[in-house]
N, C-alpha and C. Protein backbone atom coordinates (compact mmCIF):
# COMPACT_ATOMS: atom_id res chain seq x y z
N UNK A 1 -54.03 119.49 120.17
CA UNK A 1 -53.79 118.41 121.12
C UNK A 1 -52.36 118.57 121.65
N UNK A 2 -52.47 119.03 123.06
CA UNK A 2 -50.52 118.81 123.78
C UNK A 2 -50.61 117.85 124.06
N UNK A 3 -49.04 117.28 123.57
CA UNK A 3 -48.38 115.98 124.04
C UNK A 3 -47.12 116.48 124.42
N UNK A 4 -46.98 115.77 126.17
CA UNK A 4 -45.77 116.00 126.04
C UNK A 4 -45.29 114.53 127.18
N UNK A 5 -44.07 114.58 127.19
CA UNK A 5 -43.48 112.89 127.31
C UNK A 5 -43.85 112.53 128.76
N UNK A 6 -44.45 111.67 128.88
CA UNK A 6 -44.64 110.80 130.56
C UNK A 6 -43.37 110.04 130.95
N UNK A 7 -43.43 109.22 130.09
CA UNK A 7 -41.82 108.16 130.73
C UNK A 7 -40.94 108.01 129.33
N UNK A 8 -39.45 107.80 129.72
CA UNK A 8 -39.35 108.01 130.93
C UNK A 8 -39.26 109.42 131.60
N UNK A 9 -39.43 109.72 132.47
CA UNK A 9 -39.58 111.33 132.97
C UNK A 9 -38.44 111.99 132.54
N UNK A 10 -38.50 113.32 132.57
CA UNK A 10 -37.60 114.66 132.24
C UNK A 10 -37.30 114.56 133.23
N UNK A 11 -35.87 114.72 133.85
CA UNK A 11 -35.39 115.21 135.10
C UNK A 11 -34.71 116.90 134.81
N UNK A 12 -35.24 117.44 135.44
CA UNK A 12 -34.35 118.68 135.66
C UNK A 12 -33.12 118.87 137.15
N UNK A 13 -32.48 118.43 136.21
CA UNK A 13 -31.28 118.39 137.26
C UNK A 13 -30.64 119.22 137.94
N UNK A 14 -30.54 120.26 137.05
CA UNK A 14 -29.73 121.69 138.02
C UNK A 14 -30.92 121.71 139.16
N UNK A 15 -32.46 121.94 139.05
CA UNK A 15 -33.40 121.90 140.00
C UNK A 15 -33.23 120.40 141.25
N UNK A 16 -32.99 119.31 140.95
CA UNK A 16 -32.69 118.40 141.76
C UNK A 16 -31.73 118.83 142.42
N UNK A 17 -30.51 118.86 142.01
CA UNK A 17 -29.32 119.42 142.72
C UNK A 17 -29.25 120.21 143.98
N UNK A 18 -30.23 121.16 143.78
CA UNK A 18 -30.53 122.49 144.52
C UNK A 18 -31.06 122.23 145.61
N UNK A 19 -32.16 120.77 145.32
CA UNK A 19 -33.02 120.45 146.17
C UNK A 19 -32.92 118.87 147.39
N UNK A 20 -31.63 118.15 146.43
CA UNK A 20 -31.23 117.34 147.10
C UNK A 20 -30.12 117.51 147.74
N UNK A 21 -28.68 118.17 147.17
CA UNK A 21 -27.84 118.25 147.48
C UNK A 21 -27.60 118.45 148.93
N UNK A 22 -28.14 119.77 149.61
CA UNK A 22 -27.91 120.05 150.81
C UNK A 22 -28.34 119.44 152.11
N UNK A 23 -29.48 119.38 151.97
CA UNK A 23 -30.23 118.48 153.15
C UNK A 23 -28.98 116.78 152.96
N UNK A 24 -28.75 116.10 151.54
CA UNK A 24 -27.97 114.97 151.75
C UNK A 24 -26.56 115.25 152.21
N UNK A 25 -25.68 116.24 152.00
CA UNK A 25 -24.55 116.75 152.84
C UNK A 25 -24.59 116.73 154.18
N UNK A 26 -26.06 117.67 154.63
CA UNK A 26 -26.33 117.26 156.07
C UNK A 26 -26.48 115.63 156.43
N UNK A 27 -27.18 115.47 155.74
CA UNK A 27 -27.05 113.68 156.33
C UNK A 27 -26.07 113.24 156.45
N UNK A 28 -25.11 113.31 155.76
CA UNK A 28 -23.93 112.49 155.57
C UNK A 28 -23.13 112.90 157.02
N UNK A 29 -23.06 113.92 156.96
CA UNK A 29 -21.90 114.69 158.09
C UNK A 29 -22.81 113.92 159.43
N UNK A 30 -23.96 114.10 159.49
CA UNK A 30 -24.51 114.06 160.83
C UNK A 30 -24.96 112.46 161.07
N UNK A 31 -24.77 111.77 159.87
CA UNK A 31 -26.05 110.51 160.19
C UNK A 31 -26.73 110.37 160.57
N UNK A 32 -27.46 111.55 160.05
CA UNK A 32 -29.31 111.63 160.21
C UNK A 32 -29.37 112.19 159.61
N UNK A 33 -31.17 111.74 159.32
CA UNK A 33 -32.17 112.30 158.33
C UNK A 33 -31.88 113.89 158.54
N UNK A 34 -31.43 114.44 157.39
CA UNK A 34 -31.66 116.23 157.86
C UNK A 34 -32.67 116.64 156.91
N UNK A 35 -33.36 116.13 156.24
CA UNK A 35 -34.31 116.54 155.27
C UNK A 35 -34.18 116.28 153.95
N UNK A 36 -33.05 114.77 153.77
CA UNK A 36 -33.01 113.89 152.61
C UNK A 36 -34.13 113.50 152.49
N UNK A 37 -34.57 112.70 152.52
CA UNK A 37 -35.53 111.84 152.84
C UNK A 37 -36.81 112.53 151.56
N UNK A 38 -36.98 113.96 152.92
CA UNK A 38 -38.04 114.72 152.27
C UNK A 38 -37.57 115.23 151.13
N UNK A 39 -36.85 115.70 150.96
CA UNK A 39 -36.36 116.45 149.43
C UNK A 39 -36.08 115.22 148.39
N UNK A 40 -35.99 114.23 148.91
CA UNK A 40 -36.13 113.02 147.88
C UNK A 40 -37.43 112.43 147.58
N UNK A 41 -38.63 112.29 148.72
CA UNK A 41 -39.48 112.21 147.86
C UNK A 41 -40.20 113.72 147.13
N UNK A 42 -40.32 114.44 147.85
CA UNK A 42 -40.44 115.89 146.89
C UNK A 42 -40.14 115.56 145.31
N UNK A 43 -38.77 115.53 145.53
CA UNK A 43 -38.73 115.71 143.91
C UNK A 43 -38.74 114.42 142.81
N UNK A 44 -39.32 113.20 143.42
CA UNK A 44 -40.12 111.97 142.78
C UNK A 44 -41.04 112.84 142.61
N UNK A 45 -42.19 113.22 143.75
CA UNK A 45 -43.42 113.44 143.45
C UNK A 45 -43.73 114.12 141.96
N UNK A 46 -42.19 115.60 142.00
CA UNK A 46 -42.73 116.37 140.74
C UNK A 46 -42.48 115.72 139.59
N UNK A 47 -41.12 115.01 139.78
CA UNK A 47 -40.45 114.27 138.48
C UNK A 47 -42.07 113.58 137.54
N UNK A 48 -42.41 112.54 138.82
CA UNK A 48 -43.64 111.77 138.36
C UNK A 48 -44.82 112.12 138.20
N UNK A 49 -44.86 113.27 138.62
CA UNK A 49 -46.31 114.09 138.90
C UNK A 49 -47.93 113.63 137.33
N UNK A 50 -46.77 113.52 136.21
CA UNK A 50 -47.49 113.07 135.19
C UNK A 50 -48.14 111.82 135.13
N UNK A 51 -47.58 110.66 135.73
CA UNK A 51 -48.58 109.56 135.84
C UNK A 51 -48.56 109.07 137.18
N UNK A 52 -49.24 110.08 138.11
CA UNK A 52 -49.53 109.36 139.48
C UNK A 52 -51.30 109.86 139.35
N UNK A 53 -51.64 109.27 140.67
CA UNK A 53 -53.16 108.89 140.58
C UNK A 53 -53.63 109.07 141.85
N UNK A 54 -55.11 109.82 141.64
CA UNK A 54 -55.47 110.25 142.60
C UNK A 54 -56.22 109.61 143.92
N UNK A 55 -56.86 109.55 144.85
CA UNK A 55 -57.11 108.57 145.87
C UNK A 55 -57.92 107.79 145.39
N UNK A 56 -58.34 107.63 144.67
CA UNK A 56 -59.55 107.01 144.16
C UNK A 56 -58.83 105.77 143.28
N UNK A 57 -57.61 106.15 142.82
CA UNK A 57 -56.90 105.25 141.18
C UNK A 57 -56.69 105.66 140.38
N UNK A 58 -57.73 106.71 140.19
CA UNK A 58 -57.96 107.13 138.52
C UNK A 58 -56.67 108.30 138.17
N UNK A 59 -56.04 108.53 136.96
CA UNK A 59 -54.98 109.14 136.96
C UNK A 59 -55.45 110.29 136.85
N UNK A 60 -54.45 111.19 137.41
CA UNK A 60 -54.49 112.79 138.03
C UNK A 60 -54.27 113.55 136.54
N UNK A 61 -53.41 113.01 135.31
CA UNK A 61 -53.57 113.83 134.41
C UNK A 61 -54.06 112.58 133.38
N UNK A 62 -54.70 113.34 131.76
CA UNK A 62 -54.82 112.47 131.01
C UNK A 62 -53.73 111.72 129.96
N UNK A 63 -53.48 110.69 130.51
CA UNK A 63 -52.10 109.97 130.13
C UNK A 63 -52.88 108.85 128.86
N UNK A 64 -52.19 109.31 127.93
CA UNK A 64 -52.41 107.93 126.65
C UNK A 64 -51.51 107.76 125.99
N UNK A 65 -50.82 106.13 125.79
CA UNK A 65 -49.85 106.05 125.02
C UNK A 65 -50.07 106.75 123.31
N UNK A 66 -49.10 107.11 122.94
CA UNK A 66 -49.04 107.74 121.43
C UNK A 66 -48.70 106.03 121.32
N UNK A 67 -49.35 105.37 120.14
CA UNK A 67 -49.10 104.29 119.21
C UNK A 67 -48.93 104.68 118.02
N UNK A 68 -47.94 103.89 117.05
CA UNK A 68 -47.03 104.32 115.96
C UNK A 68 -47.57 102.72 115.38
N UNK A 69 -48.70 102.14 114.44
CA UNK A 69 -48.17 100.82 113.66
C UNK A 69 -46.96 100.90 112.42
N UNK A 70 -46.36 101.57 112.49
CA UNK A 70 -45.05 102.06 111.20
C UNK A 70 -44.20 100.80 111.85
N UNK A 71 -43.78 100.40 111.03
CA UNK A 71 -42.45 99.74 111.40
C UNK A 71 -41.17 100.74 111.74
N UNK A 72 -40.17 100.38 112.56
CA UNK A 72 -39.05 101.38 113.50
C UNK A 72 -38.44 102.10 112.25
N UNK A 73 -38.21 101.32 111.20
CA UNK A 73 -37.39 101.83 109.73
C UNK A 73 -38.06 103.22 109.72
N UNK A 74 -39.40 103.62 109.51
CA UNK A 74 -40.60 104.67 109.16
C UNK A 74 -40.08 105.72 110.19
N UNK A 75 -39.43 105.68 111.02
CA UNK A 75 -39.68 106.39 112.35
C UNK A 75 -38.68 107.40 111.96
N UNK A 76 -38.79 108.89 112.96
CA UNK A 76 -37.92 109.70 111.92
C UNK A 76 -36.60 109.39 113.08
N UNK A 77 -35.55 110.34 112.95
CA UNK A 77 -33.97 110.21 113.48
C UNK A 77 -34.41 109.87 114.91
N UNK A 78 -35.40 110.66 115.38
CA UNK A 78 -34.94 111.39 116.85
C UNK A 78 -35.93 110.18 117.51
N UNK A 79 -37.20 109.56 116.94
CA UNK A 79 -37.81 108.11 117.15
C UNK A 79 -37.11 107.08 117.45
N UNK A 80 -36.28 106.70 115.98
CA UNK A 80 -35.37 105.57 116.51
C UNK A 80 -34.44 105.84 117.66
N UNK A 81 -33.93 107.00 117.47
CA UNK A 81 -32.78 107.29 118.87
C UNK A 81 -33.52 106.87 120.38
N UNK A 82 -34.86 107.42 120.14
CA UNK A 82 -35.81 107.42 121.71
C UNK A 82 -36.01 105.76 121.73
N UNK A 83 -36.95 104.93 120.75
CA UNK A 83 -36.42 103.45 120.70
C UNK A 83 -35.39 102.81 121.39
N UNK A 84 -33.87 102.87 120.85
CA UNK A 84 -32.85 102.46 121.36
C UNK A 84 -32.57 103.19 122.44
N UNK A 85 -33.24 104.18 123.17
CA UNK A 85 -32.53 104.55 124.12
C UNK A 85 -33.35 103.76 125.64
N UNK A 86 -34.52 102.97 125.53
CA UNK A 86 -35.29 102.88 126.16
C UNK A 86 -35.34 101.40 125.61
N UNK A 87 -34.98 101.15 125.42
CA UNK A 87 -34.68 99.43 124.84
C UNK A 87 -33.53 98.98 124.31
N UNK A 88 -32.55 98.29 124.39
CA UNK A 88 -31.48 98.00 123.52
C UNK A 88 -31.20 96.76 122.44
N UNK A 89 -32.25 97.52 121.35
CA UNK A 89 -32.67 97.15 120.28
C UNK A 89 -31.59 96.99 118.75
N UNK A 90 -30.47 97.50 119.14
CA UNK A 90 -29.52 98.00 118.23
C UNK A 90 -28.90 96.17 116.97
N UNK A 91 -29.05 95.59 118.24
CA UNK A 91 -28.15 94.02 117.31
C UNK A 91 -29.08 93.46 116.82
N UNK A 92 -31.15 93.31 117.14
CA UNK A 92 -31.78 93.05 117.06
C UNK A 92 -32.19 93.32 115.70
N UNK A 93 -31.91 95.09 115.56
CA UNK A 93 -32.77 95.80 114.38
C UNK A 93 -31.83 95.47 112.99
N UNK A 94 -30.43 95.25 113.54
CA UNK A 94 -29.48 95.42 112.44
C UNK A 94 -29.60 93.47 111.97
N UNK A 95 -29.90 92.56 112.75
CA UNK A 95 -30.72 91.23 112.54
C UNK A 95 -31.61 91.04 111.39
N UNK A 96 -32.73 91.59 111.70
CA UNK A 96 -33.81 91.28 110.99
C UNK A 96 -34.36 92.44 110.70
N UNK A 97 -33.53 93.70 110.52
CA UNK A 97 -33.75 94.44 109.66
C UNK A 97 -35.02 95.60 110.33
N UNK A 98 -34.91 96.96 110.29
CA UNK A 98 -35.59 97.84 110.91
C UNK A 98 -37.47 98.03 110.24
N UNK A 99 -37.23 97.33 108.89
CA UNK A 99 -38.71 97.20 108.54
C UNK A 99 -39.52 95.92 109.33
N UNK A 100 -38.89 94.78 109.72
CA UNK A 100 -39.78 93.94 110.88
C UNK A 100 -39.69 94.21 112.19
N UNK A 101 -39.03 95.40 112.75
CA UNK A 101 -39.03 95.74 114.20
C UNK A 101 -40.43 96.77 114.13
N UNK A 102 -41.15 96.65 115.28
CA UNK A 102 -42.47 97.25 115.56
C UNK A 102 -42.17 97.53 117.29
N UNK A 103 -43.05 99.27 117.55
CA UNK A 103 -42.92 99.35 118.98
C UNK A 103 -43.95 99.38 119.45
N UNK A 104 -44.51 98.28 120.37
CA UNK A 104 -46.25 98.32 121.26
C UNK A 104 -45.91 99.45 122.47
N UNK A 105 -46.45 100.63 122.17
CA UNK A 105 -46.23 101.35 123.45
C UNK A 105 -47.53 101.49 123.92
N UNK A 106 -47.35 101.60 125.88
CA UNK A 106 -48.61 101.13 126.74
C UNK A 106 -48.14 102.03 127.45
N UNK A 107 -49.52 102.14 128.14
CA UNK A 107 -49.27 103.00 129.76
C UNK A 107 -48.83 101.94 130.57
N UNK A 108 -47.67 101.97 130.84
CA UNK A 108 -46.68 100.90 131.51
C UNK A 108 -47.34 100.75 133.31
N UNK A 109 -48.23 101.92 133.61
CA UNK A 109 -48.74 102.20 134.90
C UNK A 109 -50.16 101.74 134.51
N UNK A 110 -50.66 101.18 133.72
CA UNK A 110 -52.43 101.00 133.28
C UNK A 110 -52.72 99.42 134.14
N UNK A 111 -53.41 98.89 133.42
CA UNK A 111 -53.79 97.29 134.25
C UNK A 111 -53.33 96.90 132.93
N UNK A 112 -52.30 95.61 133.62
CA UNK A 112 -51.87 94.83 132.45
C UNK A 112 -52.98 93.78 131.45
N UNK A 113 -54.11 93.85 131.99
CA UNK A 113 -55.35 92.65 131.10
C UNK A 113 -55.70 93.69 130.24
N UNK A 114 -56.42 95.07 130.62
CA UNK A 114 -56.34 95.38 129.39
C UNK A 114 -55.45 96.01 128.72
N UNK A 115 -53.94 96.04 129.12
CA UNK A 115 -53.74 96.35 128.16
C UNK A 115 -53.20 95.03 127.26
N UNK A 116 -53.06 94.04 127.37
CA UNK A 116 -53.08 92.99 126.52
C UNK A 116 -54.00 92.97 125.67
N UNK A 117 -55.41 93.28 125.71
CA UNK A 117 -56.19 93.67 124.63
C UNK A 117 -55.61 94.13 123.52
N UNK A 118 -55.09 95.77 123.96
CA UNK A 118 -54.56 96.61 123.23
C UNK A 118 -53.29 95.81 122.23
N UNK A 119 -52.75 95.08 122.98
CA UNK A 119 -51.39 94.56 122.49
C UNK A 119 -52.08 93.73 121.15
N UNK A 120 -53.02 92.95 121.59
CA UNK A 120 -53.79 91.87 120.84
C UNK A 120 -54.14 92.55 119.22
N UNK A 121 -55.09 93.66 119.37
CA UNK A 121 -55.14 94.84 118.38
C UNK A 121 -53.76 94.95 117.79
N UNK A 122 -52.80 95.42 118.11
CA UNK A 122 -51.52 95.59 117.67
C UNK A 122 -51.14 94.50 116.73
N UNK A 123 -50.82 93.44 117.76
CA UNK A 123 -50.45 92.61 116.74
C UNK A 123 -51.23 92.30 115.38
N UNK A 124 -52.02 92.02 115.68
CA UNK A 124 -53.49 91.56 114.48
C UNK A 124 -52.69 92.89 113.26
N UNK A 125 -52.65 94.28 113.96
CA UNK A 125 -52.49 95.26 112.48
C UNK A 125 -51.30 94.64 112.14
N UNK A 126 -50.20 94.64 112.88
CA UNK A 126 -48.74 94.46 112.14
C UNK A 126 -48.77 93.02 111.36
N UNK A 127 -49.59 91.99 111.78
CA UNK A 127 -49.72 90.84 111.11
C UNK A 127 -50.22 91.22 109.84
N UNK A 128 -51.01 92.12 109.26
CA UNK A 128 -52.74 92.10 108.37
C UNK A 128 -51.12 93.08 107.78
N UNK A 129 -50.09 94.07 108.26
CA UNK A 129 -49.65 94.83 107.27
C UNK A 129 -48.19 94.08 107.12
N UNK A 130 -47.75 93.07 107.38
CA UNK A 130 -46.64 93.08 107.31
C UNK A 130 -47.56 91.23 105.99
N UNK A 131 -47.68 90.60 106.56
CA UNK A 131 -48.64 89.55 105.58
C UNK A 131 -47.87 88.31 106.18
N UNK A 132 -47.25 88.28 107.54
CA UNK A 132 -46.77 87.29 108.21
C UNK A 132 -47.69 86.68 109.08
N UNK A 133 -47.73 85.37 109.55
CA UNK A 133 -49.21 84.24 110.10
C UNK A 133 -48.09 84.55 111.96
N UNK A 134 -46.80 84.89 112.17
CA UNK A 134 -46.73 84.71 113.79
C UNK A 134 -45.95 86.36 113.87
N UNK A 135 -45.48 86.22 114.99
CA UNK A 135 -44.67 87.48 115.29
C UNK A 135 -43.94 87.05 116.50
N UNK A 136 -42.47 87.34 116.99
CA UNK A 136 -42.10 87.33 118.01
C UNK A 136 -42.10 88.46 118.80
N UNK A 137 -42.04 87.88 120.29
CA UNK A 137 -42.32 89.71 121.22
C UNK A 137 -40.91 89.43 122.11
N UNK A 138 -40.73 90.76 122.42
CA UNK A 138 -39.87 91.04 123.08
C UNK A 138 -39.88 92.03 124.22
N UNK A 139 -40.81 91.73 125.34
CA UNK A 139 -40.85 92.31 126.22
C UNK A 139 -39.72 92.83 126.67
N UNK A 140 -40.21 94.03 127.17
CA UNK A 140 -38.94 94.90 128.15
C UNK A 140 -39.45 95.35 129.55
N UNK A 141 -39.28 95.24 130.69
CA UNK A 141 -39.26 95.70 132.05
C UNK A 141 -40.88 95.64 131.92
N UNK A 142 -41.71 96.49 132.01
CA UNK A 142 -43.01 96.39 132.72
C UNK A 142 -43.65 95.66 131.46
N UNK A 143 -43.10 95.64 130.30
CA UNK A 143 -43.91 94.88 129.47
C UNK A 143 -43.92 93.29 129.54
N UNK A 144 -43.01 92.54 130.51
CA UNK A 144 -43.36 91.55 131.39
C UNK A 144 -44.76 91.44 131.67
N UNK A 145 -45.40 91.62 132.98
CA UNK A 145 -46.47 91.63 133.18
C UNK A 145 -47.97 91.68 132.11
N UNK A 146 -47.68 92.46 130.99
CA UNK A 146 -48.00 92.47 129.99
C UNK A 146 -48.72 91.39 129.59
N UNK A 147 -47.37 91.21 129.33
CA UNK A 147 -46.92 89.76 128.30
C UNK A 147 -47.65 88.77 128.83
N UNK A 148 -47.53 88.53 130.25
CA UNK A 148 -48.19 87.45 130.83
C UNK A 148 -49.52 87.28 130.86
N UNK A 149 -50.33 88.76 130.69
CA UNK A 149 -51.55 88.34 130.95
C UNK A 149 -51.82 88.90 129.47
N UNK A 150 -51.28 88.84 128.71
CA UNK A 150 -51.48 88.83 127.00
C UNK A 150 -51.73 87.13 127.16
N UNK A 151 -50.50 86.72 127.27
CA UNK A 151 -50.45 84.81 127.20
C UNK A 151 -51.93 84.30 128.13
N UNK A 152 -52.33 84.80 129.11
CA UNK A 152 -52.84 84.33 129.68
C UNK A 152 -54.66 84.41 129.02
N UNK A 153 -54.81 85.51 128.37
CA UNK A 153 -55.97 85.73 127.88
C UNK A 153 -56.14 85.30 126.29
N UNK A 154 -54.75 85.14 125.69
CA UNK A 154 -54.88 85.20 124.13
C UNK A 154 -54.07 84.02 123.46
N UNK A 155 -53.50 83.24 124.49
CA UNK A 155 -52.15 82.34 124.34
C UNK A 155 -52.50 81.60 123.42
N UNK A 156 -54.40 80.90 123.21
CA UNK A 156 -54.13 79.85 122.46
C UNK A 156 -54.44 80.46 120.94
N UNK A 157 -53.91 81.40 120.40
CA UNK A 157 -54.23 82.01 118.85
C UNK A 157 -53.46 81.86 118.59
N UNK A 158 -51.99 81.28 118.69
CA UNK A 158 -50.57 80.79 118.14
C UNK A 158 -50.50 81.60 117.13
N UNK A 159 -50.31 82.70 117.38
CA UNK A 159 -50.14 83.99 116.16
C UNK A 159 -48.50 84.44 117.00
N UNK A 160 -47.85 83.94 118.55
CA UNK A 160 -46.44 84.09 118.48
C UNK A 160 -45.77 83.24 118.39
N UNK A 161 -44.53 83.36 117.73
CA UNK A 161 -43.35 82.19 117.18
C UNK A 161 -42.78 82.07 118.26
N UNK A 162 -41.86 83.38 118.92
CA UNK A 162 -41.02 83.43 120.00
C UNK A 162 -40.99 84.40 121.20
N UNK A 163 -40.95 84.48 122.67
CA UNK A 163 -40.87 85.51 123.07
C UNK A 163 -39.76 85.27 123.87
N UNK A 164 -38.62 86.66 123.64
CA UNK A 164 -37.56 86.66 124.94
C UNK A 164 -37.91 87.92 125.55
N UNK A 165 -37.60 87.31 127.23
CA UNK A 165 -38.02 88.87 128.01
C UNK A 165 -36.72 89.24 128.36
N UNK A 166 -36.79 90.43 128.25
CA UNK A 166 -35.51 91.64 128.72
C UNK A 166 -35.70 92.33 129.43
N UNK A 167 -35.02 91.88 130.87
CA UNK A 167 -35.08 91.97 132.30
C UNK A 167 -36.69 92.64 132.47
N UNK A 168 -37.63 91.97 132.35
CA UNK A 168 -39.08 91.70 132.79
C UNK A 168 -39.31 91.90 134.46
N UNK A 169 -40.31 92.83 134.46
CA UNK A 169 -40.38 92.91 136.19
C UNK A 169 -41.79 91.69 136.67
N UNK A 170 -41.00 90.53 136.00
CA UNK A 170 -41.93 89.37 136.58
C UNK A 170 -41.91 89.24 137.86
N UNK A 171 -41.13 89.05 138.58
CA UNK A 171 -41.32 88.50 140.13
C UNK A 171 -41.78 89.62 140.95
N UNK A 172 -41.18 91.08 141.23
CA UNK A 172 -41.72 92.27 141.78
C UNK A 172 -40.34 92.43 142.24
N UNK A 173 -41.16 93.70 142.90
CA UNK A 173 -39.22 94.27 143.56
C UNK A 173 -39.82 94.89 144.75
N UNK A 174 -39.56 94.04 145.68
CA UNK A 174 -39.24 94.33 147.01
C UNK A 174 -39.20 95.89 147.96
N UNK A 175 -38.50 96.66 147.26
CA UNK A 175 -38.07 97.79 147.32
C UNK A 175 -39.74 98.74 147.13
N UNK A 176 -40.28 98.45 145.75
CA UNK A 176 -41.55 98.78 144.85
C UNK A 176 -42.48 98.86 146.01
N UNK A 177 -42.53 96.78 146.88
CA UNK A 177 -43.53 96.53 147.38
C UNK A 177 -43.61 97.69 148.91
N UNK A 178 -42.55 97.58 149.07
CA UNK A 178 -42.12 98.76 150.29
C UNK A 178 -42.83 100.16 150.27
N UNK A 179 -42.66 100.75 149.15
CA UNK A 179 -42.92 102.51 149.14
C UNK A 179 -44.41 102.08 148.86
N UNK A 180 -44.89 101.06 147.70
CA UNK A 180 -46.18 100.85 147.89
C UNK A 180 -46.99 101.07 149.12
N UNK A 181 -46.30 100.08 150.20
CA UNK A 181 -47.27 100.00 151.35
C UNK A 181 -46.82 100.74 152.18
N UNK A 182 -46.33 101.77 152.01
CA UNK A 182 -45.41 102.91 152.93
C UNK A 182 -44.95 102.09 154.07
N UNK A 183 -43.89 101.34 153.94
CA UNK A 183 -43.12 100.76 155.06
C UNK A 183 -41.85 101.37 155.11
N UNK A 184 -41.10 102.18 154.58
CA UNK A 184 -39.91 102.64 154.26
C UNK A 184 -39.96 104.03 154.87
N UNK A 185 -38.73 103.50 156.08
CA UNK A 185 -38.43 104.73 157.13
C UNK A 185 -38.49 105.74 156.72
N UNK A 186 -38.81 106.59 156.21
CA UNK A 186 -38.64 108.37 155.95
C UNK A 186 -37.82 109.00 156.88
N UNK A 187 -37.60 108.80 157.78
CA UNK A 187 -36.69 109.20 159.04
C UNK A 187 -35.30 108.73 159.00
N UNK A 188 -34.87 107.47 157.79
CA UNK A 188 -33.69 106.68 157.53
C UNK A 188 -33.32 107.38 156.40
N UNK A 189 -33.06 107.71 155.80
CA UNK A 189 -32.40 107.97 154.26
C UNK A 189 -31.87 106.92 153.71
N UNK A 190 -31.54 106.34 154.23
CA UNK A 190 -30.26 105.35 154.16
C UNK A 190 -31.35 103.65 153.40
N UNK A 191 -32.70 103.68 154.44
CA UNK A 191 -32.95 102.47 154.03
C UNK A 191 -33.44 102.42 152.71
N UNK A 192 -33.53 103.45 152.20
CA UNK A 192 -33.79 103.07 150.55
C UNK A 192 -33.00 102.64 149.97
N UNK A 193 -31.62 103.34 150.10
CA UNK A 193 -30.38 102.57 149.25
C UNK A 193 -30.06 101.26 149.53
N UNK A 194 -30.73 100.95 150.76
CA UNK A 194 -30.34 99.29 151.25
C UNK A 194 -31.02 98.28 150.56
C-alpha cells in the first residue's frame, strides 16, 4: 500500500522559483499580466494535483485519511512534530497532558456530513479507550465546518464538554468563493493579492 502526504502539500520550491519567478519580474516591470497569472495557477494545479477532482466530483486520485486512535503521547518524534506543525497544540498538550490529546484526521476536501459520521466513530473509540463519559474538540480551519454538521447531526448525545474553534473557516472566504466560480481576472495578477 503507497502512502504518500496530500495536505498539507509538498512544495518544491527550487521548481516554483523557476516557474514563477520570471514571468512575475515581467509583471512587475511592465504592469501586466506577462504570464504570472498562468505560471501561478500551473503550479497550484501540480502542487494540488493530489486532491483535486474530476468533472464529475469524484476525486482524480485515491485520497483516504490515515487515522491514528493512539493518543498524540503514542505517536513517534516525527508525528508529534507533523501534529504541532499543522495545529498549535504545544500549551494545550503540555495542559492536559499528551496521553488525552487525540488527532481526528479527515479529508478536509470530503463532504462535511459524512464526515461527521466518521468523527462520531472516533469519538465513541477514544471515549470506550480512554473510559471518559465527554470529550472536548478543538477544531482547526476546515474542521469548522465539520464540527458544525457533527453538532448538527449528533449534538443531542452530550458526549462533548467543550468546543473551541481555531480560526475555523465558518463564514467562507471570499477570495475561495471567487476561484470557485472562476471570477478572478487571470489577465490581472494583481487581483488575487487584493
Amino acid at each position: 500500500k503507497f502512502i504518500k502526504r496530500a495536505w498539507p502539500p509538498k512544495v518544491d520550491t527550487k521548481k516554483a522559483a523557476k516557474t514563477v519567478l520570471p514571468p512575475f519580474i515581467k509583471t512587475v516591470i511592465t504592469r501586466k499580466d506577462k504570464g504570472f497569472s498562468e505560471a501561478v495557477g500551473s503550479m497550484f494545479s501540480d502542487v494540488l494535483d493530489l486532491i483535486s477532482v474530476k468533472p464529475d466530483g469524484e476525486y482524480k486520485h485515491n485520497v483516504v485519511p490515515v487515522r491514528d486512535t493512539r493518543p498524540v503521547s503514542e505517536f513517534s518524534d516525527s508525528m508529534k512534530g507533523f501534529v504541532r506543525k499543522i495545529a498549535p497544540v504545544n500549551s494545550l498538550a503540555e495542559s492536559i497532558g499528551e496521553e488525552n490529546l487525540f488527532l481526528f484526521s479527515y479529508n478536509a476536501f470530503g463532504k462535511p456530513e459524512e464526515t461527521a459520521d466518521e468523527l462520531e466513530e472516533f469519538i465513541k473509540t477514544v471515549l470506550e479507550q480512554t473510559g471518559s463519559e465527554k470529550v472536548n474538540l478543538l477544531p482547526y480551519s476546515l474542521g469548522g465546518p465539520v464540527t458544525v454538521a457533527y453538532f448538527h447531526k449528533y449534538g443531542d448525545n452530550n458526549i462533548i464538554n467543550k468546543t473551541v474553534y481555531l480560526v475555523p473557516a465558518l463564514n467562507g472566504s471570499e477570495l475561495i468563493t471567487d476561484i470557485m466560480d472562476r471570477r478572478v481576472d487571470r489577465k490581472q495578477g494583481y487581483s488575487l493579492l487584493e
